[in-house]
C-alpha atoms as a PDB file:
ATOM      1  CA  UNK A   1       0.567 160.225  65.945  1.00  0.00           C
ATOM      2  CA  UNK A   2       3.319 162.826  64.840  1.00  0.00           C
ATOM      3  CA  UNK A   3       5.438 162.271  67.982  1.00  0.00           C
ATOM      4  CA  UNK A   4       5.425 158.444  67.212  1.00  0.00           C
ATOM      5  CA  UNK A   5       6.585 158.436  63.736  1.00  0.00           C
ATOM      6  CA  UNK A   6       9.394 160.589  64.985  1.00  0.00           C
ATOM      7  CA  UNK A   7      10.178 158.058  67.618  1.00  0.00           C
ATOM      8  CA  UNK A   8       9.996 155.284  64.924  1.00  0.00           C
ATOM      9  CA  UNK A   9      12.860 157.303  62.716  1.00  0.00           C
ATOM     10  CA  UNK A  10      14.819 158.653  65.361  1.00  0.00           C
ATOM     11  CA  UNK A  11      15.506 154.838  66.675  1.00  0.00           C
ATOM     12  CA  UNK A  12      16.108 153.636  63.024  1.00  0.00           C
ATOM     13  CA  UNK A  13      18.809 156.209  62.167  1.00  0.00           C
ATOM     14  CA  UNK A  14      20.309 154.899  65.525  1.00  0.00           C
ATOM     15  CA  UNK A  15      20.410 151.731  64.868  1.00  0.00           C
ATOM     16  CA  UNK A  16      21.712 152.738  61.381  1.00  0.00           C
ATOM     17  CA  UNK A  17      24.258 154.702  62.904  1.00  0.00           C
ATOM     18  CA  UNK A  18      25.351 152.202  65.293  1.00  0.00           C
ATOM     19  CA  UNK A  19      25.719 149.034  61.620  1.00  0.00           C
ATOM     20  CA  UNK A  20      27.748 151.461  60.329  1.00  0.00           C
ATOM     21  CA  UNK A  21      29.991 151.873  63.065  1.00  0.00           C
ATOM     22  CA  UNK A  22      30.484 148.438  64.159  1.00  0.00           C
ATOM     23  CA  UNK A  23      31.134 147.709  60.237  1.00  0.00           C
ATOM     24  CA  UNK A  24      33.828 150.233  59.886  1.00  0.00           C
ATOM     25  CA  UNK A  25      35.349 149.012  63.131  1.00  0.00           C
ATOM     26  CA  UNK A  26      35.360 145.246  61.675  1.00  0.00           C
ATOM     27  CA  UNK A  27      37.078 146.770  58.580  1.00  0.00           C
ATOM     28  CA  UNK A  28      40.097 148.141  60.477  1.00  0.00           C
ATOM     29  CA  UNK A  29      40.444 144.977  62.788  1.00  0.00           C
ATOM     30  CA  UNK A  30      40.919 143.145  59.579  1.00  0.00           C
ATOM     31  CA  UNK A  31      43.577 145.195  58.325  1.00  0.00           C
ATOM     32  CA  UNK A  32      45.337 145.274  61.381  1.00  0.00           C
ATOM     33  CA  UNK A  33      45.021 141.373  61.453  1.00  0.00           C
ATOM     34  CA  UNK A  34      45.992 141.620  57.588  1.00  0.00           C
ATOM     35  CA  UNK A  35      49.110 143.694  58.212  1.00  0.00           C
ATOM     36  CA  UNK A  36      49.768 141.151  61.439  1.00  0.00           C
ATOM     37  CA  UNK A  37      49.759 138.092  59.268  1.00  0.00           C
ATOM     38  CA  UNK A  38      51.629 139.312  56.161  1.00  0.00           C
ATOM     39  CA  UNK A  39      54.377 141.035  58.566  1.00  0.00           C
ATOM     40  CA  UNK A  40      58.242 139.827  59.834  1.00  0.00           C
ATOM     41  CA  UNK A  41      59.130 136.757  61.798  1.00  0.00           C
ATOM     42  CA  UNK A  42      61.056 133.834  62.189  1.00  0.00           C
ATOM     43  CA  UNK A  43      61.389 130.841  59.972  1.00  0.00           C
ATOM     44  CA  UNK A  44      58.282 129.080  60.633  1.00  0.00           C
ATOM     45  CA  UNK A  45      57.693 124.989  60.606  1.00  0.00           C
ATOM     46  CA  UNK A  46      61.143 123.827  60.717  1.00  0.00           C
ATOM     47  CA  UNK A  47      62.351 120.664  60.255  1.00  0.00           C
ATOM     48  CA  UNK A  48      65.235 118.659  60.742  1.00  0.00           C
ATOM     49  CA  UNK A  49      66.212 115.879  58.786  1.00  0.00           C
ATOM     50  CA  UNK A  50      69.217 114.032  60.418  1.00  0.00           C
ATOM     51  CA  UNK A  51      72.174 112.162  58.441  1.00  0.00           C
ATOM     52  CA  UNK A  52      75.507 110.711  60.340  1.00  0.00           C
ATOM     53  CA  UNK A  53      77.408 113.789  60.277  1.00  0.00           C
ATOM     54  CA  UNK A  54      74.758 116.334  59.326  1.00  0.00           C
ATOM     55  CA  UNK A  55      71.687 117.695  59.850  1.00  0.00           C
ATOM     56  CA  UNK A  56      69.037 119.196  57.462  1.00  0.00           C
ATOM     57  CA  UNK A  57      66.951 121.965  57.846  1.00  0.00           C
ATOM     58  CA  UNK A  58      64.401 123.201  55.982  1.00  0.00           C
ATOM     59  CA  UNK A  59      61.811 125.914  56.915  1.00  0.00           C
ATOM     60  CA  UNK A  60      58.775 128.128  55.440  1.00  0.00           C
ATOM     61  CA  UNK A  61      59.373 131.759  55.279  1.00  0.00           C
ATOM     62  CA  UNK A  62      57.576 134.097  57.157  1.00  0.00           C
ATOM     63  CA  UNK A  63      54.916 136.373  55.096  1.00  0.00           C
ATOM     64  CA  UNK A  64      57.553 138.918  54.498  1.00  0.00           C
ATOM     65  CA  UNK A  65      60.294 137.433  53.882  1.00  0.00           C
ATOM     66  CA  UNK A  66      64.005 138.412  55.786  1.00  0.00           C
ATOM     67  CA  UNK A  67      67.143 139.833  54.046  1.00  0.00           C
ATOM     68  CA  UNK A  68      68.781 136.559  54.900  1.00  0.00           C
ATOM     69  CA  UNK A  69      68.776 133.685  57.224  1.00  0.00           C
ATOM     70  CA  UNK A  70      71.012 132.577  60.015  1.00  0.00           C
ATOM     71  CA  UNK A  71      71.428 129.127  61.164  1.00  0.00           C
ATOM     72  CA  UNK A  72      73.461 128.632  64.610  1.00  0.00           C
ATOM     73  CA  UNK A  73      75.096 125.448  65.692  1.00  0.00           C
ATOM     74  CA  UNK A  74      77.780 125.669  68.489  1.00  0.00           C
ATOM     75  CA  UNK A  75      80.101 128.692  67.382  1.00  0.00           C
ATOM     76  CA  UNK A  76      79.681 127.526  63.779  1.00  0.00           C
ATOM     77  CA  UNK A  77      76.950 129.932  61.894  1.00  0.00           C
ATOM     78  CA  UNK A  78      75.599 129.479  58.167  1.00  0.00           C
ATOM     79  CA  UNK A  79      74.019 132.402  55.935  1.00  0.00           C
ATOM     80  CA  UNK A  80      72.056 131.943  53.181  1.00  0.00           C
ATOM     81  CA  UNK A  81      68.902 133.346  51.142  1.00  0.00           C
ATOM     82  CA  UNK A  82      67.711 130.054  50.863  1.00  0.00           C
ATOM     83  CA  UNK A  83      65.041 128.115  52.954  1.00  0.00           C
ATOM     84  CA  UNK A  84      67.062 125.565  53.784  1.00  0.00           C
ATOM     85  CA  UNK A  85      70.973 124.839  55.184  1.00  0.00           C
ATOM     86  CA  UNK A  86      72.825 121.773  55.417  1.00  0.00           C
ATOM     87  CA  UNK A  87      74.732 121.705  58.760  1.00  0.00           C
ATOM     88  CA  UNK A  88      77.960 119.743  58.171  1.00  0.00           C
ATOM     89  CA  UNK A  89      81.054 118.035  59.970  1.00  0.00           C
ATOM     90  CA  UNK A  90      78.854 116.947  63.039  1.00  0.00           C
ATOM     91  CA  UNK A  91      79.340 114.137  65.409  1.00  0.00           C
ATOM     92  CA  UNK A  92      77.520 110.971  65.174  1.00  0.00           C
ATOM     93  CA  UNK A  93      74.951 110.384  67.657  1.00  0.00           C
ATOM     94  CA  UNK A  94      74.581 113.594  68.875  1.00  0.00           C
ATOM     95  CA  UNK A  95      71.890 115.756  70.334  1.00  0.00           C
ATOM     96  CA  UNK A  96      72.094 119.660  68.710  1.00  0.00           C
ATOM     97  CA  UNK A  97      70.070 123.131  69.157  1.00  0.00           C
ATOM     98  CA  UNK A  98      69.749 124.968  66.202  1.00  0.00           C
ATOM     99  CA  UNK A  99      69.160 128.430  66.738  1.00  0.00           C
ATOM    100  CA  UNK A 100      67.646 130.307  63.334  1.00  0.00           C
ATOM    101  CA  UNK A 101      67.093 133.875  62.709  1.00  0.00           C
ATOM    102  CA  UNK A 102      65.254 135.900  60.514  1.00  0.00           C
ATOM    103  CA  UNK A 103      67.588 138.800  59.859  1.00  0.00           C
ATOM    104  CA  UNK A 104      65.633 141.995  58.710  1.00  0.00           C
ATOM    105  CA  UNK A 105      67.480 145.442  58.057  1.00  0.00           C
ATOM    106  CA  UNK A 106      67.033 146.840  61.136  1.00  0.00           C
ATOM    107  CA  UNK A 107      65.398 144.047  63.417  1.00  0.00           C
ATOM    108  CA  UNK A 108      65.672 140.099  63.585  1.00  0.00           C
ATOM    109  CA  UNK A 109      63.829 137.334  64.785  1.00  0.00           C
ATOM    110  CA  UNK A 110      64.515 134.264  66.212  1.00  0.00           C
ATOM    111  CA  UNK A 111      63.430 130.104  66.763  1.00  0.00           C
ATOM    112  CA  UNK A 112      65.045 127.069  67.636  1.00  0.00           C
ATOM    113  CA  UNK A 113      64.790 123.735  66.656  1.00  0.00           C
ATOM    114  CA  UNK A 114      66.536 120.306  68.035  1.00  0.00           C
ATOM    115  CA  UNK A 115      67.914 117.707  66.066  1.00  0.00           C
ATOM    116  CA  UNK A 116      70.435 114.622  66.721  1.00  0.00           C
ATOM    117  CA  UNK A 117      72.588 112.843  64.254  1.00  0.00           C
ATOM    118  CA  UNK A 118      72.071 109.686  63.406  1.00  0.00           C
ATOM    119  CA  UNK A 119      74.206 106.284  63.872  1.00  0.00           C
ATOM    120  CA  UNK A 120      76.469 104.963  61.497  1.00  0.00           C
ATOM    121  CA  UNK A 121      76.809 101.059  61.332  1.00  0.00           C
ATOM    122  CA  UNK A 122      79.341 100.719  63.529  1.00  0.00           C
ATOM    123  CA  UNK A 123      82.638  98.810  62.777  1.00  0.00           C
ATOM    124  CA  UNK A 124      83.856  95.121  63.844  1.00  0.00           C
ATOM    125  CA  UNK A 125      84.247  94.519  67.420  1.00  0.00           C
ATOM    126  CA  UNK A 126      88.031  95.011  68.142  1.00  0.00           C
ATOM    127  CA  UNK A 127      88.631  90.985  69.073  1.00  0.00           C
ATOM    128  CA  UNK A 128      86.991  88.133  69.980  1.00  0.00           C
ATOM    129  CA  UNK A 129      88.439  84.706  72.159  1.00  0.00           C
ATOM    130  CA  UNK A 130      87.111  81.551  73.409  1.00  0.00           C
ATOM    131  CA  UNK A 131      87.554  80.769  77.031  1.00  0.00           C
ATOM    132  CA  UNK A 132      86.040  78.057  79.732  1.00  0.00           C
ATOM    133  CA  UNK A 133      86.301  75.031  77.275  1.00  0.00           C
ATOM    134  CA  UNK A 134      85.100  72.419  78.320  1.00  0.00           C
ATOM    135  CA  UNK A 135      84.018  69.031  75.654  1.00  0.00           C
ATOM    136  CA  UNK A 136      80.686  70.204  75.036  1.00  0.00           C
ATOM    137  CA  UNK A 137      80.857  74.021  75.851  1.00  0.00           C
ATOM    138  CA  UNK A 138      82.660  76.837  75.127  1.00  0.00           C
ATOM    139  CA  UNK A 139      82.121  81.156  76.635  1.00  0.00           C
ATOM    140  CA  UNK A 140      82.624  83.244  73.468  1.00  0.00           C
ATOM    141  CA  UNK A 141      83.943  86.798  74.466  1.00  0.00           C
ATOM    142  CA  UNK A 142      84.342  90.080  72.471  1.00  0.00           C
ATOM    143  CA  UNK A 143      85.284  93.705  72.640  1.00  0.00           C
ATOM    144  CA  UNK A 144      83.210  96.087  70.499  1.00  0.00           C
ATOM    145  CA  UNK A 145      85.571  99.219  69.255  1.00  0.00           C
ATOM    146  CA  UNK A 146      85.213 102.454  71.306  1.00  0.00           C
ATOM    147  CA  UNK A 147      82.696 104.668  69.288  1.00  0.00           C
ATOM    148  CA  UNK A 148      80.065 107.425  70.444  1.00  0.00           C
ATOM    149  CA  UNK A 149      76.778 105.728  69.497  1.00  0.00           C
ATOM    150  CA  UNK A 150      75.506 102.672  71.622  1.00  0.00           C
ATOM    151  CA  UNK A 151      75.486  99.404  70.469  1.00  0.00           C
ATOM    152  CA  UNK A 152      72.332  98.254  71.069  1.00  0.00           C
ATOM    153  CA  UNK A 153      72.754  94.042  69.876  1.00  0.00           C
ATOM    154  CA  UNK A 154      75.284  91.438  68.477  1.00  0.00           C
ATOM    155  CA  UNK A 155      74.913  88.825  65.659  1.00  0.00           C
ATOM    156  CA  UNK A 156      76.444  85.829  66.914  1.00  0.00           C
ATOM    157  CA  UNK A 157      76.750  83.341  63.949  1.00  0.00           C
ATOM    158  CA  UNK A 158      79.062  79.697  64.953  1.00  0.00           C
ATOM    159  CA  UNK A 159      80.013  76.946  62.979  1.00  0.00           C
ATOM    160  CA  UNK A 160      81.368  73.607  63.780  1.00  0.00           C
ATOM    161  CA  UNK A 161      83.642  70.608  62.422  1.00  0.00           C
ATOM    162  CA  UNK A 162      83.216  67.963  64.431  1.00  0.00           C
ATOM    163  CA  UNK A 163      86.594  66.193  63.490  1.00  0.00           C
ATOM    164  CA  UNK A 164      85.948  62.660  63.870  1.00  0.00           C
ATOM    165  CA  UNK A 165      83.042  62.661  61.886  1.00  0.00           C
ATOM    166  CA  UNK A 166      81.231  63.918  59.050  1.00  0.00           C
ATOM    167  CA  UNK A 167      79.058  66.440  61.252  1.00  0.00           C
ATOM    168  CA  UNK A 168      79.051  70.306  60.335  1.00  0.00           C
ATOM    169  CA  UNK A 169      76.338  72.457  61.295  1.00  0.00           C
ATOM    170  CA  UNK A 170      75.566  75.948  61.517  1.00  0.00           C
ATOM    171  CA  UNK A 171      73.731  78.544  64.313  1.00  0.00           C
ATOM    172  CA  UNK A 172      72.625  81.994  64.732  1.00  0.00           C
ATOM    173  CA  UNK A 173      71.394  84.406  67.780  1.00  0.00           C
ATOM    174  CA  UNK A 174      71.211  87.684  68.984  1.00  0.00           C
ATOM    175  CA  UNK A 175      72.617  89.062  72.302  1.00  0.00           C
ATOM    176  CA  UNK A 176      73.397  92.624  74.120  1.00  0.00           C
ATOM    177  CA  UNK A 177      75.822  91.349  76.092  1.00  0.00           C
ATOM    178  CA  UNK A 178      79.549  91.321  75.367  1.00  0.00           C
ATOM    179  CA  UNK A 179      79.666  87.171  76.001  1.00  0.00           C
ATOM    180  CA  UNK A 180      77.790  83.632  75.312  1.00  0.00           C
ATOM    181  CA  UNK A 181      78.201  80.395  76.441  1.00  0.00           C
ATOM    182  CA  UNK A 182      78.001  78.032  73.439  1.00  0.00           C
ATOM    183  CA  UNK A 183      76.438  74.429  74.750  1.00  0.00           C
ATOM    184  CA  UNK A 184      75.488  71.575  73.311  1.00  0.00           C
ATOM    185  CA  UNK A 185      78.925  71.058  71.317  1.00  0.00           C
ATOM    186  CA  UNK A 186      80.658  67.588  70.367  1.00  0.00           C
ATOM    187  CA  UNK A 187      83.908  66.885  71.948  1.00  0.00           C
ATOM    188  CA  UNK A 188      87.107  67.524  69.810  1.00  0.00           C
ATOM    189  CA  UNK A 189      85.046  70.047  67.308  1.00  0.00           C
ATOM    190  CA  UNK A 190      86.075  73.139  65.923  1.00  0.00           C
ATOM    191  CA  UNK A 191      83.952  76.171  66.259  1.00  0.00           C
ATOM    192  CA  UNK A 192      84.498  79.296  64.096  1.00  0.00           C
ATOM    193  CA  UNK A 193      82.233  82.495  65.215  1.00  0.00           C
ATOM    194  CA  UNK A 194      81.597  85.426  63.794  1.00  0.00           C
ATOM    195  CA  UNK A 195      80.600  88.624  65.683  1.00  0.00           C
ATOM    196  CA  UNK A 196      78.789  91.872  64.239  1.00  0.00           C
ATOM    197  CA  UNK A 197      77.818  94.576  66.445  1.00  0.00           C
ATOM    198  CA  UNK A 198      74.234  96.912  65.679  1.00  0.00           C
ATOM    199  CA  UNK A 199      73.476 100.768  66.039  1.00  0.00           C
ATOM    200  CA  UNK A 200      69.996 101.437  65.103  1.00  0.00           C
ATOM    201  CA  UNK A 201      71.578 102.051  61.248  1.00  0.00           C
ATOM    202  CA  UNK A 202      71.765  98.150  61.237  1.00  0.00           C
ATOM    203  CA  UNK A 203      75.121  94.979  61.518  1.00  0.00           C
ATOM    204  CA  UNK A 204      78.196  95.855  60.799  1.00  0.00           C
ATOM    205  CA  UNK A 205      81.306  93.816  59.641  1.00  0.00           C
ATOM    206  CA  UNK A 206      82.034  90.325  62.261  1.00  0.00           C
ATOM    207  CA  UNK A 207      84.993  89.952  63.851  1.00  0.00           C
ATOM    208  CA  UNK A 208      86.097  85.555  63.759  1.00  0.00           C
ATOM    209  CA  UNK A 209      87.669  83.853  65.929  1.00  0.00           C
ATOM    210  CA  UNK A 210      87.995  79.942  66.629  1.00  0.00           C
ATOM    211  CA  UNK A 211      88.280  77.364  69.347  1.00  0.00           C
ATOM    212  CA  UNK A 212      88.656  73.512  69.935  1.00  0.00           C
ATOM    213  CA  UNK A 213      86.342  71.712  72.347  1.00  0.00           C
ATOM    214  CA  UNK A 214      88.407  69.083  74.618  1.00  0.00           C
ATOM    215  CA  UNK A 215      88.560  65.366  73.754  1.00  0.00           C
ATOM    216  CA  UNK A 216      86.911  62.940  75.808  1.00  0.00           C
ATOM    217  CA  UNK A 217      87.075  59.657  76.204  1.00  0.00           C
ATOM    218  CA  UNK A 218      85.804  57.226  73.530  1.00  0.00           C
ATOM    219  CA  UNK A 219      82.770  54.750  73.674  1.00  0.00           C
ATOM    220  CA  UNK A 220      83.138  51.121  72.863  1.00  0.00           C
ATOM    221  CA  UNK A 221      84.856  49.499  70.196  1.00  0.00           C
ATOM    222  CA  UNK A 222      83.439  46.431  68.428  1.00  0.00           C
ATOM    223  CA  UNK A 223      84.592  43.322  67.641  1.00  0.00           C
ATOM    224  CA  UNK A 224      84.160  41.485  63.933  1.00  0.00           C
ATOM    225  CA  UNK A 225      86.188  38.746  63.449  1.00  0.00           C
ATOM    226  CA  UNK A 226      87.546  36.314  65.580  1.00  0.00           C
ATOM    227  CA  UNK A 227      89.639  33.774  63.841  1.00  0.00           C
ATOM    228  CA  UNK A 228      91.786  30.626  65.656  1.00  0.00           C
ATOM    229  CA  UNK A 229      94.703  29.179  64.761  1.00  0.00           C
ATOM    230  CA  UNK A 230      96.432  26.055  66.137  1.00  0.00           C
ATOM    231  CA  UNK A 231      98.531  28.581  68.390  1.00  0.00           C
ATOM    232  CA  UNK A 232      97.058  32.117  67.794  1.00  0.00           C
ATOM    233  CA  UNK A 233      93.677  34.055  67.665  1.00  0.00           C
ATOM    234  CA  UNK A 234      93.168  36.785  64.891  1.00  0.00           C
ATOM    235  CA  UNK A 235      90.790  39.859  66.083  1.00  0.00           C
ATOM    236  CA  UNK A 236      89.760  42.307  64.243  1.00  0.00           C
ATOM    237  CA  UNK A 237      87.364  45.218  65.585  1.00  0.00           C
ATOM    238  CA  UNK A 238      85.642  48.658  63.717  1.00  0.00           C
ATOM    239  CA  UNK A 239      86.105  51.875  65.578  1.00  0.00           C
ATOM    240  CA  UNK A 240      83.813  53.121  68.252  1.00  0.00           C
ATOM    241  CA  UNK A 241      80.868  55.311  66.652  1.00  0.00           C
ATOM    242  CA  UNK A 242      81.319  57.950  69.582  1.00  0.00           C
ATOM    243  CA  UNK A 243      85.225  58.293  68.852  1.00  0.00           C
ATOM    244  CA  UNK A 244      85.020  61.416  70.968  1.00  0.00           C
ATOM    245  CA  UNK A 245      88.748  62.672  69.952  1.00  0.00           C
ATOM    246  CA  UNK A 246      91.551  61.041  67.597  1.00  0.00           C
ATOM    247  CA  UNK A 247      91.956  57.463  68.662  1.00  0.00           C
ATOM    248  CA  UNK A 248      95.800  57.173  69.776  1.00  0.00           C
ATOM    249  CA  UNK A 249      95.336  53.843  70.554  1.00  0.00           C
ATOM    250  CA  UNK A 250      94.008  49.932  71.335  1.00  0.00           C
ATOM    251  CA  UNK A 251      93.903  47.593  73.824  1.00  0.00           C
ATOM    252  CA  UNK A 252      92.890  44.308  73.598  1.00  0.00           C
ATOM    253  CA  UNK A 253      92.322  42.101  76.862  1.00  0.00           C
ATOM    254  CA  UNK A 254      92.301  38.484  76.849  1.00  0.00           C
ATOM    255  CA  UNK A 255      91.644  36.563  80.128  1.00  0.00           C
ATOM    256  CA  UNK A 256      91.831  33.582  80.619  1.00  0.00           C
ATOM    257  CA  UNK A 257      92.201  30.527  83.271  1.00  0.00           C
ATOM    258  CA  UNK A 258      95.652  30.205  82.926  1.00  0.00           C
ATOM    259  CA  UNK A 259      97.128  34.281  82.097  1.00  0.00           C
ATOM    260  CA  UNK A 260      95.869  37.517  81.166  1.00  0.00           C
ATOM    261  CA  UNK A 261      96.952  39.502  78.108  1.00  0.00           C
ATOM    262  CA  UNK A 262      96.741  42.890  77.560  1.00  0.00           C
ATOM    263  CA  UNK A 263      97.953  43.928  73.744  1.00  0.00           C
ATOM    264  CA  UNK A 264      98.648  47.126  72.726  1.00  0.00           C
ATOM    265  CA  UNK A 265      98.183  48.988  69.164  1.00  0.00           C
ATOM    266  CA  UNK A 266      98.263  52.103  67.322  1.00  0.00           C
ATOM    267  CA  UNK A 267      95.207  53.872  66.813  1.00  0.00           C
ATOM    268  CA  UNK A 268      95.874  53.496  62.668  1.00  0.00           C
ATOM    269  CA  UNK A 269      95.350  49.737  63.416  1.00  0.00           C
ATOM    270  CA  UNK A 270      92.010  47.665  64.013  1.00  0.00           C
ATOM    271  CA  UNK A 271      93.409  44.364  64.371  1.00  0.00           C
ATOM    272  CA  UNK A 272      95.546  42.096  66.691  1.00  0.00           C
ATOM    273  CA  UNK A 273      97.600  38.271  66.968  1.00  0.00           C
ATOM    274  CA  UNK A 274      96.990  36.707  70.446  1.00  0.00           C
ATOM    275  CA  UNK A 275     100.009  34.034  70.290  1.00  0.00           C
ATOM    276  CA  UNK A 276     101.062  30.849  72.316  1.00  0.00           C
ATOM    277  CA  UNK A 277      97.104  29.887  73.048  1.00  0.00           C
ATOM    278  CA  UNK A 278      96.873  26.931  74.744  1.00  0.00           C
ATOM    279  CA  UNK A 279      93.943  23.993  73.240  1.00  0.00           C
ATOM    280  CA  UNK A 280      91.158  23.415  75.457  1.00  0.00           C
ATOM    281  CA  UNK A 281      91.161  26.657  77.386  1.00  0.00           C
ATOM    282  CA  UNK A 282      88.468  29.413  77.387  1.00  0.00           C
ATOM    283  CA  UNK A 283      89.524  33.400  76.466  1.00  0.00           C
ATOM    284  CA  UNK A 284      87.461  36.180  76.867  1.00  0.00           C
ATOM    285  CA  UNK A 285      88.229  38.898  74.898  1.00  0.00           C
ATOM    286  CA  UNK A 286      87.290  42.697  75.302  1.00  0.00           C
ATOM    287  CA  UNK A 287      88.885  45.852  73.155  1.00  0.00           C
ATOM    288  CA  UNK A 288      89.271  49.363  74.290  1.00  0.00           C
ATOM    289  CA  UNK A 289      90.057  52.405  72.413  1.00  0.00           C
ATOM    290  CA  UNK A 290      91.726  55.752  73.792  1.00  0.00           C
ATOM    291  CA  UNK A 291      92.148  59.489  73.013  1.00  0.00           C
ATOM    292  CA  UNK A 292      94.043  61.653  75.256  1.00  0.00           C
ATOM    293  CA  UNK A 293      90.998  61.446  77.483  1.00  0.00           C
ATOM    294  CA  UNK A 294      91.566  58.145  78.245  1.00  0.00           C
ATOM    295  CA  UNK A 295      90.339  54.641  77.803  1.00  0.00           C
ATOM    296  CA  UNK A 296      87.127  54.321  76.893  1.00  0.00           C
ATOM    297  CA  UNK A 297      84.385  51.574  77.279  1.00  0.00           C
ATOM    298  CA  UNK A 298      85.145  48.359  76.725  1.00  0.00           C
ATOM    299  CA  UNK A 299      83.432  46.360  73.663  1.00  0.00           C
ATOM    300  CA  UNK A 300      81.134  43.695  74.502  1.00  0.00           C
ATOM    301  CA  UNK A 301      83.100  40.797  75.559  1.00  0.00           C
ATOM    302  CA  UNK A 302      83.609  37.862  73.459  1.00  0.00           C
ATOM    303  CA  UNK A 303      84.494  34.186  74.797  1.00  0.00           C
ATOM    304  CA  UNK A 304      85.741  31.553  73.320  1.00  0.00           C
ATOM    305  CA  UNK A 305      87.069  28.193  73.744  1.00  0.00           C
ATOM    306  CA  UNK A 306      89.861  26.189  71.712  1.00  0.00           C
ATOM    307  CA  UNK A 307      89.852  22.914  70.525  1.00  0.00           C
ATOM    308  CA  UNK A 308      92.797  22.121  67.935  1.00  0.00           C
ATOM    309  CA  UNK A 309      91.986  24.589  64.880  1.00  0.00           C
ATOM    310  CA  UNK A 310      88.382  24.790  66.199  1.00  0.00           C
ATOM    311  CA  UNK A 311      86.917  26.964  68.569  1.00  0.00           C
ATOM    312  CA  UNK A 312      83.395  27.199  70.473  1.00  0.00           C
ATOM    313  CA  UNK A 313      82.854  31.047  70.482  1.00  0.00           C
ATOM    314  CA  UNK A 314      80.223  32.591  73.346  1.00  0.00           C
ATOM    315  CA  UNK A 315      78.986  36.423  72.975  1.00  0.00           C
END
């Protein structure tokens, strides 16, 4: 029974022994850890805020904190005490390493960081012209200025004047390219356009330019009034609705069984005197207008027939 209970206590004070050991041993692991975490090092979570022609960094200081900081860029270097540095006079658009160091009295440490600049809105394409014109469509070409970020899209906004009518009208869209074709445009209209090229910082300024569609020919006249006289007829006619260019000018065509007449007038005029008709005979009568096109379609033809200061008109 003696030789027992001295078993019993000789294993307790061993297992005793043994707490107390691995206790101590915990204590010192933690002060090494300790001193480990509160000790030197580089700048720690940096970040890097970009601007056109800077960058900002900012950091967190490491536990013990350096006798200063260094912040690298190219061959240009920056000290300060501070936790931050603003790197200055960079180029747009462009991808840096920052190298910073903790500098210590008689040891430093060291982390980089990357950072680009950002893009400024970039300025007014250099020129813009018209080319390919056609009556209805026009190419619209440009030349965006020479400048280190990309453009990555145009604002293409176009007006128009049609100028023998009262139609204006406006459009907008958005291309990559450095050209658009413009369809679906009146003959004889001026177009105005403005162009803005985009970085990713947004549109800047447009560059405007102007062109002027081609005439075409005109459509159809129509004739109003039709009066006889013992030995003339009076027309009179309203302009064609699809003038299609600036009417130079009118024909009017009379045929008949005995002669044909073709009369000529300025486009400022809508009216004509057919003279020397002859009683009893039949005219048909047509009127054309022209732009520098051409002649256009003729108006619907109107015939009638004399009979002293009568006449028997047929659509």
């Amino acid at each position: 029974m003696l030789c027992w209970s001295v078993r019993v206590l000789l294993v307790v004070g061993l297992l005793t022994a043994a707490t107390q050991e691995s206790q101590e041993q915990q204590k010192e692991e933690n002060e090494v850890s300790d001193k480990l975490g509160a000790g030197r090092g580089p700048p720690q979570n940096v970040t890097v805020t970009p601007e056109v022609t800077s960058l900002n960094v900012s950091w967190d200081p490491p536990d013990e904190p350096p006798s200063y900081y260094l912040a690298q860029v190219d061959s240009e270097s920056y000290e300060t005490n501070q936790t931050s540095v603003v790197i200055l006079d960079l180029e747009p658009c462009t991808y840096y390493v920052i190298t910073l160091t903790s500098v210590y009295d008689d040891e430093e440490y060291v982390t980089t960081s990357t950072g680009s600049t950002s893009s400024p809105v970039p300025p007014p394409p250099l020129s813009c012209w018209f080319t390919d014109i056609t009556q209805t469509t026009a190419s619209l070409n440009w030349q965006d200025d020479d400048i280190a970020c990309m453009i990555t899209n145009h604002s293409i906004i176009w007006w128009w004047d049609v100028l023998w009518n009262d139609e204006v009208g406006l459009e907008e869209t958005f291309i990559a390219l450095n050209h658009i074709n413009l369809t679906n445009l009146s003959p004889y209209t001026n177009v105005t356009a403005g162009v803005a090229a985009a970085t990713d910082s947004g549109y800047g300024a447009p560059t405007t330019c102007w062109g002027l569609t081609l005439q075409d020919i005109p459509g159809a006249p129509a004739i109003t009034t039709i009066k006889l006289t013992e030995h003339s007829i009076y027309v009179t006619w309203s302009p064609p609705e699809e003038a299609n260019g600036q009417i130079l000018g009118y024909s009017v065509n009379i045929i008949n069984e005995i002669r044909n007449i073709t009369l000529y007038t300025d486009g400022m005029y809508n009216n004509a005197v057919i003279f020397d008709v002859q009683q009893n005979q039949s005219y048909k009568i047509t009127v054309e207008a022209a732009t520098e096109a051409g002649w256009g379609l003729p108006s619907d033809a109107v015939t009638i027939y004399t009979a002293g200061n009568e006449m028997l008109r047929k659509s």
